[in-house]
N, C-alpha and C. Protein backbone atom coordinates (compact mmCIF):
# COMPACT_ATOMS: atom_id res chain seq x y z
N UNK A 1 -90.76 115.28 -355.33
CA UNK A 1 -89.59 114.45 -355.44
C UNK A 1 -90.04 113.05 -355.87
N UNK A 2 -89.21 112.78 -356.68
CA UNK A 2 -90.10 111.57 -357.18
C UNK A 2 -89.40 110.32 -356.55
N UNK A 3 -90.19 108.81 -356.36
CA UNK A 3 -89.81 107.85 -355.39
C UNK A 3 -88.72 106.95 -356.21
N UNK A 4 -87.90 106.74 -355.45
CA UNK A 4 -86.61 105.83 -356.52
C UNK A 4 -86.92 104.13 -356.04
N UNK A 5 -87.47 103.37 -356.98
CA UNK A 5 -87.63 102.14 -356.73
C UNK A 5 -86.26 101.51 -357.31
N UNK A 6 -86.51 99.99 -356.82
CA UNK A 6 -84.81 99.43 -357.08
C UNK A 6 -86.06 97.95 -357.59
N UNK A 7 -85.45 97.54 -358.62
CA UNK A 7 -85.64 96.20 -359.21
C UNK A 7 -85.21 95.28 -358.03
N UNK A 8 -86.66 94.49 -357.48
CA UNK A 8 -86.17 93.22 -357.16
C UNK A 8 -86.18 91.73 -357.66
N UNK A 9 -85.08 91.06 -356.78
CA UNK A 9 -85.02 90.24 -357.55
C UNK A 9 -85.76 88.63 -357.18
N UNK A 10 -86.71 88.00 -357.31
CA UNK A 10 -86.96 87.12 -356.89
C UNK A 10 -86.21 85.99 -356.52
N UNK A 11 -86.63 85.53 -355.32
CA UNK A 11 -86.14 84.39 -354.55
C UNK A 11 -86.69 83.18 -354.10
N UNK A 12 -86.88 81.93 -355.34
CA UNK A 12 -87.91 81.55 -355.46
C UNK A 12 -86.92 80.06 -354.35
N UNK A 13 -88.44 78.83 -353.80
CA UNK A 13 -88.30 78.28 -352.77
C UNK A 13 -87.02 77.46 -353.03
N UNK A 14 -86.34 77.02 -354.43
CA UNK A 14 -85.57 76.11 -354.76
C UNK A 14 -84.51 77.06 -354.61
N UNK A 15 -84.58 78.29 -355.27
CA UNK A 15 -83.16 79.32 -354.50
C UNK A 15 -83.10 79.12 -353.65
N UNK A 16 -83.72 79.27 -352.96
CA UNK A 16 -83.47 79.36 -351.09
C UNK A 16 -83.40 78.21 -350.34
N UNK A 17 -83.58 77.11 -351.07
CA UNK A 17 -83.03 75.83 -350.89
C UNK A 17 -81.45 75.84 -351.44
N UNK A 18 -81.01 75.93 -352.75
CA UNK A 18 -79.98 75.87 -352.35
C UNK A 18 -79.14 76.70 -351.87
N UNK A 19 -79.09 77.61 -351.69
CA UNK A 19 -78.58 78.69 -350.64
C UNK A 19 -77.82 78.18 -349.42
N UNK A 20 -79.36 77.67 -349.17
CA UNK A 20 -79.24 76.81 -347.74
C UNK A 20 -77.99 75.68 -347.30
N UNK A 21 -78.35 74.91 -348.81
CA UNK A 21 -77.86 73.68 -348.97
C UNK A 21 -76.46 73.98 -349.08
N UNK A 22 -76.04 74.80 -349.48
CA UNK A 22 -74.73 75.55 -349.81
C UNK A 22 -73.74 75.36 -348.52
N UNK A 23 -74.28 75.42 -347.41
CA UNK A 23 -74.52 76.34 -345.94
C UNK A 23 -73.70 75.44 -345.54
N UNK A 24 -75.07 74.35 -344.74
CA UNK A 24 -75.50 73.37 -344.15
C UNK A 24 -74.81 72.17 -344.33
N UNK A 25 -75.05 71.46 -345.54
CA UNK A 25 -73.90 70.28 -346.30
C UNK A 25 -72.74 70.69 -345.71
N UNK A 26 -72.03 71.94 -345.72
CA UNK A 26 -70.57 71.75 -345.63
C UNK A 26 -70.14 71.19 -343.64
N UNK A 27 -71.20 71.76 -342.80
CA UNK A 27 -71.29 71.96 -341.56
C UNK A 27 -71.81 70.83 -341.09
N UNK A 28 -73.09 70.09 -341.50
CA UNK A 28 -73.67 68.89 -341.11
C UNK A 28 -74.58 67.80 -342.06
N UNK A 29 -73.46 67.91 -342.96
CA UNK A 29 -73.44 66.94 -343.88
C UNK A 29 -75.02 67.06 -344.71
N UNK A 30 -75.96 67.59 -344.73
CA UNK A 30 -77.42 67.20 -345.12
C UNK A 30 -77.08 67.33 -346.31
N UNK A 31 -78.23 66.47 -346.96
CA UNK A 31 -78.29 66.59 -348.42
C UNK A 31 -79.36 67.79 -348.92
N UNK A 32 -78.94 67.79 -350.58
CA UNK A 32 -80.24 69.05 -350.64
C UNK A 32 -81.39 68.95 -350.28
N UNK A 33 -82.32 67.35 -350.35
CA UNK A 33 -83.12 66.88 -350.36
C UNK A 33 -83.77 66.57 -349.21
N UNK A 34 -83.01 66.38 -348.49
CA UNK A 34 -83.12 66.73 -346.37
C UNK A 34 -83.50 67.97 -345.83
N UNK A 35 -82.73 69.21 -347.03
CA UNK A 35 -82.76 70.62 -346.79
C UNK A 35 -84.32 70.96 -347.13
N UNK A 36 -84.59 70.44 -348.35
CA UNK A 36 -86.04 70.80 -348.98
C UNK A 36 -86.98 70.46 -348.25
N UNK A 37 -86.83 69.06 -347.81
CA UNK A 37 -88.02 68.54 -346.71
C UNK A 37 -88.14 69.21 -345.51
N UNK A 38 -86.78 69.61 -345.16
CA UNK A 38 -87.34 70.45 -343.71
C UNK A 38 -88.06 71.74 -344.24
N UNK A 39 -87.51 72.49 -345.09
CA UNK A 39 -87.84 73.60 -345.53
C UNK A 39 -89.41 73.70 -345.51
N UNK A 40 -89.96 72.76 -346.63
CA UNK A 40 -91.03 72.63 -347.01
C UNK A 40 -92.15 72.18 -345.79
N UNK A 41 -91.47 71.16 -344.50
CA UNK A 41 -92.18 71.04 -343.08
C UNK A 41 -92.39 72.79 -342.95
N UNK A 42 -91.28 73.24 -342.44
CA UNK A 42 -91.40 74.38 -341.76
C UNK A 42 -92.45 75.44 -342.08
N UNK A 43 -92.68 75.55 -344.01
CA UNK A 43 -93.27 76.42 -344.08
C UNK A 43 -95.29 75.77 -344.62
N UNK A 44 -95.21 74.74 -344.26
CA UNK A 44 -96.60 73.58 -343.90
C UNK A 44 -97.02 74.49 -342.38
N UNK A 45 -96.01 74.05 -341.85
CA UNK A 45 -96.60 74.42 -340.13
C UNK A 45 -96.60 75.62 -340.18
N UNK A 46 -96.17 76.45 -341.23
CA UNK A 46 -96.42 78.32 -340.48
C UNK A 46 -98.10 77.74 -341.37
N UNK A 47 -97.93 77.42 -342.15
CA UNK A 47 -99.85 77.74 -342.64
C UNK A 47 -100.42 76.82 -341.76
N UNK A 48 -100.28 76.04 -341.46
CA UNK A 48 -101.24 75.27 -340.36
C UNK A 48 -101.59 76.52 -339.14
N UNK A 49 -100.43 76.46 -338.35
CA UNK A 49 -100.47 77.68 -337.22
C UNK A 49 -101.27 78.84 -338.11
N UNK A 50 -101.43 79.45 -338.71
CA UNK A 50 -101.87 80.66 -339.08
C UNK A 50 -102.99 80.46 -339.82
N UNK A 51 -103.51 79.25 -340.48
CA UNK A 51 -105.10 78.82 -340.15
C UNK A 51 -105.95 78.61 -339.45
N UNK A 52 -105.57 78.32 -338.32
CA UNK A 52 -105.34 78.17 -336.55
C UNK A 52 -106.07 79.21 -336.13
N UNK A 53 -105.13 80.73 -336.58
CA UNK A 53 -105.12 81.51 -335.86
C UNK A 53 -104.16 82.26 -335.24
N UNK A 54 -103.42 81.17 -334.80
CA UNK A 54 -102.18 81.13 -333.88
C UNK A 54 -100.81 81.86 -334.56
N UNK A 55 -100.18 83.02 -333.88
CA UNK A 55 -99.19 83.86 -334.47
C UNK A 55 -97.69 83.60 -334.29
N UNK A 56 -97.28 83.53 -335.21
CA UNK A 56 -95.37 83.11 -335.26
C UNK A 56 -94.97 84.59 -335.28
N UNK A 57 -93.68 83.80 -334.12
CA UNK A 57 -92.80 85.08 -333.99
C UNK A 57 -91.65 84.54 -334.07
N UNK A 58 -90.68 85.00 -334.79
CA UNK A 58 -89.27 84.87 -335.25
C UNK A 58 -88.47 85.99 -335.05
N UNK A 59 -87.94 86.22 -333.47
CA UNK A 59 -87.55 86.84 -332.91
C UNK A 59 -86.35 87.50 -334.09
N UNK A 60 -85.89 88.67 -334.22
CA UNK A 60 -84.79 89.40 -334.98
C UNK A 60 -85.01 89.40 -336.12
N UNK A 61 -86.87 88.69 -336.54
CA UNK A 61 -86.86 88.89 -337.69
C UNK A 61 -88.27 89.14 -338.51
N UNK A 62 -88.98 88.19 -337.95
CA UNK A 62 -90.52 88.97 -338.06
C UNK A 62 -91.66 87.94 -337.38
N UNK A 63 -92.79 89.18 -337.47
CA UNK A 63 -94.18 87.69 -336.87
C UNK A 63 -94.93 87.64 -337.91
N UNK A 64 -95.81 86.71 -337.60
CA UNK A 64 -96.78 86.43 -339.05
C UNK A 64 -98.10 86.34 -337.91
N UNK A 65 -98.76 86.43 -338.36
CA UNK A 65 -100.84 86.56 -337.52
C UNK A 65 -101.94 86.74 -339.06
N UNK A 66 -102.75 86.46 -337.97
CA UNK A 66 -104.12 87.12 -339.25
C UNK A 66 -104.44 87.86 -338.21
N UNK A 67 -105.95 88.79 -338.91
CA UNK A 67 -106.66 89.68 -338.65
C UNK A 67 -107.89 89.42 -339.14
N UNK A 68 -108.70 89.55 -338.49
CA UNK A 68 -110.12 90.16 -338.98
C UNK A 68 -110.22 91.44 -339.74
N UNK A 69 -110.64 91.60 -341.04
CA UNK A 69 -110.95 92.47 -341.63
C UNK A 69 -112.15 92.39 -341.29
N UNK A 70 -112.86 93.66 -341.19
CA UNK A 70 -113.92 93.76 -341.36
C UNK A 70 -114.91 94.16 -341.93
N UNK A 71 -116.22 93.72 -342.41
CA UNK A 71 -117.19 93.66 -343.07
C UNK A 71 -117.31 95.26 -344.03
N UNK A 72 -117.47 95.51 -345.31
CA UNK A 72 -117.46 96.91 -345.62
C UNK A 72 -118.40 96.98 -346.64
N UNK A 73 -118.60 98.33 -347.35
CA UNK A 73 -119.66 98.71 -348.36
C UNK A 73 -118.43 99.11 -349.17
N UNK A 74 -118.74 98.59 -350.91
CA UNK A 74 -118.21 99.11 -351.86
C UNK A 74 -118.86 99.49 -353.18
N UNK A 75 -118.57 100.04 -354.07
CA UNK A 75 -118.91 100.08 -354.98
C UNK A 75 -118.57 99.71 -356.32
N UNK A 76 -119.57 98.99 -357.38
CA UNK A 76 -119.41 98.59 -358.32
C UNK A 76 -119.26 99.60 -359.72
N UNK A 77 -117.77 100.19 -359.83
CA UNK A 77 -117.91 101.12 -360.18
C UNK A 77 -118.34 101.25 -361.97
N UNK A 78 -118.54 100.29 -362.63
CA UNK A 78 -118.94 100.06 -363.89
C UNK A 78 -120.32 100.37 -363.57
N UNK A 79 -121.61 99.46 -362.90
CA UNK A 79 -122.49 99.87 -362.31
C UNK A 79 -123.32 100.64 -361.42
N UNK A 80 -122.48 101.30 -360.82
CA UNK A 80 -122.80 102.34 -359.73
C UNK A 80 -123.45 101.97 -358.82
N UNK A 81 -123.20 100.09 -358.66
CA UNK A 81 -124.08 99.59 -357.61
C UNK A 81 -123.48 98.92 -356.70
N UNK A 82 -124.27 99.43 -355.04
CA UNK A 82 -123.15 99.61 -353.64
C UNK A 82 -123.48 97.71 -353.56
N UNK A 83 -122.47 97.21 -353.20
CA UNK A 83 -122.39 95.96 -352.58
C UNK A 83 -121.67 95.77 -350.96
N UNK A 84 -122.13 94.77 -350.26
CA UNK A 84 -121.46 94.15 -349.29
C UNK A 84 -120.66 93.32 -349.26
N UNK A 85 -119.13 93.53 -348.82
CA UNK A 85 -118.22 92.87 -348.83
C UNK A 85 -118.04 92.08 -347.58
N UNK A 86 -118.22 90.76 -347.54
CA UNK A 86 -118.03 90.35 -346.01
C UNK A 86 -117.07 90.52 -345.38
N UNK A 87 -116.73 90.10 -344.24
CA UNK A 87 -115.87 90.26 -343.03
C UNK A 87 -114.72 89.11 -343.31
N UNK A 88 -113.43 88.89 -343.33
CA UNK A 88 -113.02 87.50 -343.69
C UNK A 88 -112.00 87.78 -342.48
N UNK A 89 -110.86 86.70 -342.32
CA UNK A 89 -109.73 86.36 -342.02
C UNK A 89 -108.18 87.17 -343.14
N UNK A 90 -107.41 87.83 -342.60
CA UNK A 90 -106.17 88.19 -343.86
C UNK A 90 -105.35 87.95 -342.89
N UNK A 91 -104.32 87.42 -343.26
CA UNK A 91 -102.79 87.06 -342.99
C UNK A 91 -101.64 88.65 -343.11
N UNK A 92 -101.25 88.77 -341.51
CA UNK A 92 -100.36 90.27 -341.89
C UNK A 92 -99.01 89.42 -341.49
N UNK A 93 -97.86 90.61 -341.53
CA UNK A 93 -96.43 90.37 -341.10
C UNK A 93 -96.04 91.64 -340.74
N UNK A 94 -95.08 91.31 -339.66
CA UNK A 94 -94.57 92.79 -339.20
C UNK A 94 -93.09 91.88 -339.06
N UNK A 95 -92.21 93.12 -339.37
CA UNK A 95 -90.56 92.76 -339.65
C UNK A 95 -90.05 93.53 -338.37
N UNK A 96 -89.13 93.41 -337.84
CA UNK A 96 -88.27 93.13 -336.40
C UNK A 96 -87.96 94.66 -336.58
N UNK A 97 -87.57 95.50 -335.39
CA UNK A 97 -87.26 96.69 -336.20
C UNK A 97 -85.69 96.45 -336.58
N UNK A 98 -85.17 95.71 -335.78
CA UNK A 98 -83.62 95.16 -336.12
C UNK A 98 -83.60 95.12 -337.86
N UNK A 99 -84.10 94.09 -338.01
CA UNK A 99 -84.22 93.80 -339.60
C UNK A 99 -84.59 95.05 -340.64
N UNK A 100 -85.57 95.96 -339.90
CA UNK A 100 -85.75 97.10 -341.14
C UNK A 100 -84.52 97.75 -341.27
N UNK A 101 -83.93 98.12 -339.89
CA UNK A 101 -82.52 99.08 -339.78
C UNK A 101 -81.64 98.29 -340.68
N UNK A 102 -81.32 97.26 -340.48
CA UNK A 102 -80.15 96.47 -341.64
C UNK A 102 -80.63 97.00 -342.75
N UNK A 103 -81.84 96.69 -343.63
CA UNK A 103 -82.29 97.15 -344.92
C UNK A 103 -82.41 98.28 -344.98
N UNK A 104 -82.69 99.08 -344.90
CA UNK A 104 -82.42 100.28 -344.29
C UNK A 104 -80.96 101.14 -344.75
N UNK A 105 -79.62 100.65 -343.93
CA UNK A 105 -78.57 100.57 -344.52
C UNK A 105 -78.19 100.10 -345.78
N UNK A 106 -78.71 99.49 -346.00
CA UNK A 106 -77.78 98.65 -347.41
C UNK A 106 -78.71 99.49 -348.73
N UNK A 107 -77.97 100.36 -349.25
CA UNK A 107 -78.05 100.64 -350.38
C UNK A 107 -77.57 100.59 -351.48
């Protein structure tokens, strides 16, 4: 059975600024430019915290952490020669199960 993908559509940071701005302005007056600065704080401090170490959780919607990957053998497959890949730091996310079930629905 073959897998049915759906075109997405990107949602880049100035979309989602005004989105926001859309929102917000009508409710508590901010300007777009109030909207952007917080925006742009907020997503400073998730990379600070998560250079850290330190894991965000956004209850109903997702967490963000790193992980230790660890250290592996690969191969250079043009050369056929095994290398060592070090051990680093990677950044994961896990989504709420609330949030998958919504997406989930919406087809």
């Amino acid at each position: 059975m073959a897998k049915k993908t759906s075109k997405s559509t990107l949602v880049s940071k100035k979309i989602l600024t005004d989105r926001i701005s859309v929102n917000l302005s009508k409710k508590y007056s901010l300007t777009k430019i109030q909207i952007e600065t917080v925006l742009s704080e907020l997503l400073e401090e998730v990379k600070k915290a998560l250079i850290k170490g330190e894991e965000i959780r956004l209850p109903s919607y997702l967490s963000l952490k790193t992980t230790i990957q660890a250290a592996r053998v690969a191969m250079n497959l043009q050369t056929k020669k095994k290398m060592t890949i070090p051990a680093k730091r990677v950044p994961k996310v896990k989504f709420s199960e609330d949030l998958k079930k919504e997406i989930a629905q919406k087809k």
